[in-house]
Protein backbone atom coordinates (compact mmCIF):
# COMPACT_ATOMS: atom_id res chain seq x y z
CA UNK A 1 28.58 7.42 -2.30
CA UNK A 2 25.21 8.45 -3.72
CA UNK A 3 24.20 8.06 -7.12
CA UNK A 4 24.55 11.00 -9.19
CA UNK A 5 21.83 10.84 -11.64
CA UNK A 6 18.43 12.87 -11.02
CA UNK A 7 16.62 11.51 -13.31
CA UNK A 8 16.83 8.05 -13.07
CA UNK A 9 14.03 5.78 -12.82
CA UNK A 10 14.43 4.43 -8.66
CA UNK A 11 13.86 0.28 -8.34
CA UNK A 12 12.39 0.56 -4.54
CA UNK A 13 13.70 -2.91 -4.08
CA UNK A 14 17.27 -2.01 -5.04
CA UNK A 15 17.46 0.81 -3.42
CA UNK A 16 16.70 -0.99 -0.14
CA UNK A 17 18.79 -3.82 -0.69
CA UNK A 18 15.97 -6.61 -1.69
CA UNK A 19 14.94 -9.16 -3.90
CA UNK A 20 12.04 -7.62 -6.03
CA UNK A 21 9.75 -9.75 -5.01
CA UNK A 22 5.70 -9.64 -2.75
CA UNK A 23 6.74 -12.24 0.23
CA UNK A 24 9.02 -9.48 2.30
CA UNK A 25 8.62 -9.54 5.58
CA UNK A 26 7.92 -6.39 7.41
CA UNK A 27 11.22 -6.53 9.90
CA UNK A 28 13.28 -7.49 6.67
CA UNK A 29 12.12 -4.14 4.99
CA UNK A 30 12.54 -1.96 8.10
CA UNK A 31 15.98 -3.73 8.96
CA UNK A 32 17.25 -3.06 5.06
CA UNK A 33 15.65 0.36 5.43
CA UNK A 34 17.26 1.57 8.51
CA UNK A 35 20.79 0.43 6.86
CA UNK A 36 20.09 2.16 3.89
CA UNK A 37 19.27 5.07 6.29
CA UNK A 38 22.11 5.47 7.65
CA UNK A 39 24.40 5.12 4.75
CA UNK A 40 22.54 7.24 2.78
CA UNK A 41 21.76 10.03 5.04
CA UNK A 42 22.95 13.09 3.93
CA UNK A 43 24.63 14.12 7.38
CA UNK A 44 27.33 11.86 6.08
CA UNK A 45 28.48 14.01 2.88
CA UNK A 46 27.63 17.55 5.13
CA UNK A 47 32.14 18.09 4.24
CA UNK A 48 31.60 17.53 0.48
CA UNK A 49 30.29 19.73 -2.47
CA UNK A 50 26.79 21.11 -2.91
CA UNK A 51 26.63 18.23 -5.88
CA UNK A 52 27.62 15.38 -3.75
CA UNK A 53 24.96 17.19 -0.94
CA UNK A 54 22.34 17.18 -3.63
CA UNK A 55 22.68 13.71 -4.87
CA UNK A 56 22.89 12.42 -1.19
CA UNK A 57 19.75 14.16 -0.41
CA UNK A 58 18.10 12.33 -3.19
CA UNK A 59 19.01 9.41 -2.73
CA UNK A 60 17.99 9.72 1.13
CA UNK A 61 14.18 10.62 -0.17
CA UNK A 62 14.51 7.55 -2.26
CA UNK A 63 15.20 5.31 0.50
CA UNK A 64 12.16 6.52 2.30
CA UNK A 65 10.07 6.88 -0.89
CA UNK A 66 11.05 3.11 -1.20
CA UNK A 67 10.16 2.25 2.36
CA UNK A 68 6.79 3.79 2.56
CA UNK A 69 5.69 2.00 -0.37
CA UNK A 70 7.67 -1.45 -0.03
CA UNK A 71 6.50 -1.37 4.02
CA UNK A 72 2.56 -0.82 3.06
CA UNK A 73 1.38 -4.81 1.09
CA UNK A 74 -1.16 -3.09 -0.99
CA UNK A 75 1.65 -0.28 -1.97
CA UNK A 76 3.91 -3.13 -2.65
CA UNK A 77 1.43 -5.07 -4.67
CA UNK A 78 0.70 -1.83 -6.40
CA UNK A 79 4.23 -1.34 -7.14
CA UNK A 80 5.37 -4.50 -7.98
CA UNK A 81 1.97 -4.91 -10.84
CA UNK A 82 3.17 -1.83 -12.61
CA UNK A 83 6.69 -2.62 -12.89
CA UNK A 84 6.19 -5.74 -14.17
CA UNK A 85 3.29 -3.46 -17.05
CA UNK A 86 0.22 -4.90 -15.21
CA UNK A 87 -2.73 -2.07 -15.68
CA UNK A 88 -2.96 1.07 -13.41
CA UNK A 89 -6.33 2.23 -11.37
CA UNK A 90 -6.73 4.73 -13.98
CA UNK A 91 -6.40 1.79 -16.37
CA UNK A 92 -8.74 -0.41 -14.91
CA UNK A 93 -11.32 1.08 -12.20
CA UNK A 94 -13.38 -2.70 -12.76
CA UNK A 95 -14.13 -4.25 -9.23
CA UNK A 96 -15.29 -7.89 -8.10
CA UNK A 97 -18.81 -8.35 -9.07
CA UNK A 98 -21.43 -7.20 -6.76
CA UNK A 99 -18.51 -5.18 -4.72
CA UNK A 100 -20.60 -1.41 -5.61
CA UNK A 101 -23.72 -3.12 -4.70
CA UNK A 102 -22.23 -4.03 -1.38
CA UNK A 103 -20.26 -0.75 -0.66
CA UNK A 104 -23.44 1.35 -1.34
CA UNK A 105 -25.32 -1.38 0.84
CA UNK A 106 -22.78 -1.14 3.94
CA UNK A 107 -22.58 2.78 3.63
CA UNK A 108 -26.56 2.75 4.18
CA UNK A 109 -25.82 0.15 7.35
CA UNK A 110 -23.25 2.11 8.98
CA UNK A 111 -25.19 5.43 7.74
CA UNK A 112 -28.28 4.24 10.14
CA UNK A 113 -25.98 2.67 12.67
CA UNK A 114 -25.15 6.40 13.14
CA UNK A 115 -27.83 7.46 13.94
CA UNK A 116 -29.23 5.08 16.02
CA UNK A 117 -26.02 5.09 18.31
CA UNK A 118 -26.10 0.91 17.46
CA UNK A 119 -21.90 1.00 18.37
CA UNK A 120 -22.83 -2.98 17.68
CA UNK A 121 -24.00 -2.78 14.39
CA UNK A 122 -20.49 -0.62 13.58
CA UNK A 123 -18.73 -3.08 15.27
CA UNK A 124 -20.34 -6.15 12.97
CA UNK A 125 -19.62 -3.98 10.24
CA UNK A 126 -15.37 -3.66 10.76
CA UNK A 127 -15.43 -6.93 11.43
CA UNK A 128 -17.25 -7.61 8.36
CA UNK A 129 -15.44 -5.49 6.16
CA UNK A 130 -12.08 -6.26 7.30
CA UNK A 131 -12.69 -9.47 7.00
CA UNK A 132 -13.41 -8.77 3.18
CA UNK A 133 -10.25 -6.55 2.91
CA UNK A 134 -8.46 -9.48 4.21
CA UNK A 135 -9.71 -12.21 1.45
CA UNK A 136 -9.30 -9.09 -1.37
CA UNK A 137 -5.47 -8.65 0.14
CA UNK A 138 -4.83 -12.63 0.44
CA UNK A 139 -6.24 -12.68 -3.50
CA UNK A 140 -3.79 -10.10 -3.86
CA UNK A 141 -0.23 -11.59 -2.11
CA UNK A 142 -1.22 -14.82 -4.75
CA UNK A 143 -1.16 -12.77 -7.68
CA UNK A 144 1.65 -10.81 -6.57
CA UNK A 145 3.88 -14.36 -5.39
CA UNK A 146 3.13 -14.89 -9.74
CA UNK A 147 3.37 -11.78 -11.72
CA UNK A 148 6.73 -12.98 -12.95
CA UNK A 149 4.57 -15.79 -15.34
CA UNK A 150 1.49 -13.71 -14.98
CA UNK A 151 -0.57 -12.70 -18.48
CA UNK A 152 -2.36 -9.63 -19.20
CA UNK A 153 -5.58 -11.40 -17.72
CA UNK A 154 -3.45 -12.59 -14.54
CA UNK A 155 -2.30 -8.84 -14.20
CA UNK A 156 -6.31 -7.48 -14.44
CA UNK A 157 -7.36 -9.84 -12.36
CA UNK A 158 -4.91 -8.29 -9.18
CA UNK A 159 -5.51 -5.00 -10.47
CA UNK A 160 -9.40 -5.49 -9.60
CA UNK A 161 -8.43 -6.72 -6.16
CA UNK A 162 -6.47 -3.64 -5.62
CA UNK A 163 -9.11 -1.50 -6.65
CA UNK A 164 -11.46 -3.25 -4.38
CA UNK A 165 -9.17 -3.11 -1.78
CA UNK A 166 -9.26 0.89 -1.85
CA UNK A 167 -12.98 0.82 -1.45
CA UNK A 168 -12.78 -1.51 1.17
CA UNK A 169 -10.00 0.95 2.48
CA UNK A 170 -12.38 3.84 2.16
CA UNK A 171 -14.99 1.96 4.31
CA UNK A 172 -12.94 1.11 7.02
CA UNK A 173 -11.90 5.07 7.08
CA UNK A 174 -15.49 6.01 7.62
CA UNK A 175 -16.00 3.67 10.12
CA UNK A 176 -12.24 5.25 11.93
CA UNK A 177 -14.01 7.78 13.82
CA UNK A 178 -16.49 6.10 15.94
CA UNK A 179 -18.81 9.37 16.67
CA UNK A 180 -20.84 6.98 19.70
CA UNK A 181 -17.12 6.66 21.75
CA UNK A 182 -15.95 9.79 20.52
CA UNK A 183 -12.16 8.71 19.22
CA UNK A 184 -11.20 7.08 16.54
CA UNK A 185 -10.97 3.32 15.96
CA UNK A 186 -8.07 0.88 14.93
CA UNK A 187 -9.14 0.55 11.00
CA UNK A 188 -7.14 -1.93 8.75
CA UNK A 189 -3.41 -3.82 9.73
């Protein structure tokens, strides 16, 4: 049966079914999900009252709310740093220590690689910058595999990862459309 309470705070992890913890593997999230799914789904109390409808329709856009962030490792990190009271983005917007000096660098690069049609150049620079995204998200999946002994310093520390992550994110998006082949580009796993 669904729970009954609308204003309870959901625990994405419970409501799937898994330990609250970074190290989840992605077919052990969509195999919990798709369980969950199914018992949940509110085609299975269509016979009861509108309540027991309502509360099963909740609970059904929990379960998804759950997957789409549990599914997504920066999500998850994000997740699992703020339930255990690390700092939000609109906490802490600090990033690694050159990181604007590179962004605004790389958005010049890519900017002229533009123009000049140099697909190369944009090529050198996904590489590049997924490579980065990478080392932020591996910095990240550390902190994450701790938080349960981490300090306030520990918990700043992954939130500036995170936060670098998005710009590294927001890179990666520009450089999704690739205007020289005319369709868009595979951007970030």
């Amino acid at each position: 049966m669904p729970p009954t309470g609308a204003s309870e705070a959901v625990d994405y992890f419970a409501a799937l079914g898994l330990p609250k913890r970074y190290d989840l593997a992605e077919t052990e999230i969509a195999t919990a999900y798709r369980a969950k799914a199914r018992e949940t789904h509110p085609d299975r109390f269509a016979g009861g009252d509108a309540e027991t409808i309502a509360a099963a329709t909740r609970h059904s856009a929990s379960v998804n709310d759950a997957y789409r962030t549990l599914i997504d490792p920066v999500a998850r990190a994000n997740y699992l740093l703020l339930a255990c009271g690390g700092p939000g983005s609109d906490e802490v917007r600090d990033v690694p220590g050159n990181l604007l000096v590179e962004v605004m660098a790389w958005r010049e690069e890519i900017d002229a690689a533009n123009a000049s049609g140099d697909a190369g150049a944009l090529a050198r620079h996904r590489e590049a910058i997924g490579h980065k995204r990478g080392d932020a998200l591996a910095a990240v999946a550390d902190a994450a595999g701790m938080l349960d002994r981490a300090g306030d310093d520990d918990k700043r520390a992954m939130r500036i990862e995170l936060n670098a992550i998005k710009y590294y994110d927001n890179l990666l998006e520009q450089l999704a459309t690739d205007p020289l082949a005319g369709h868009e580009t595979q951007t970030h796993g």
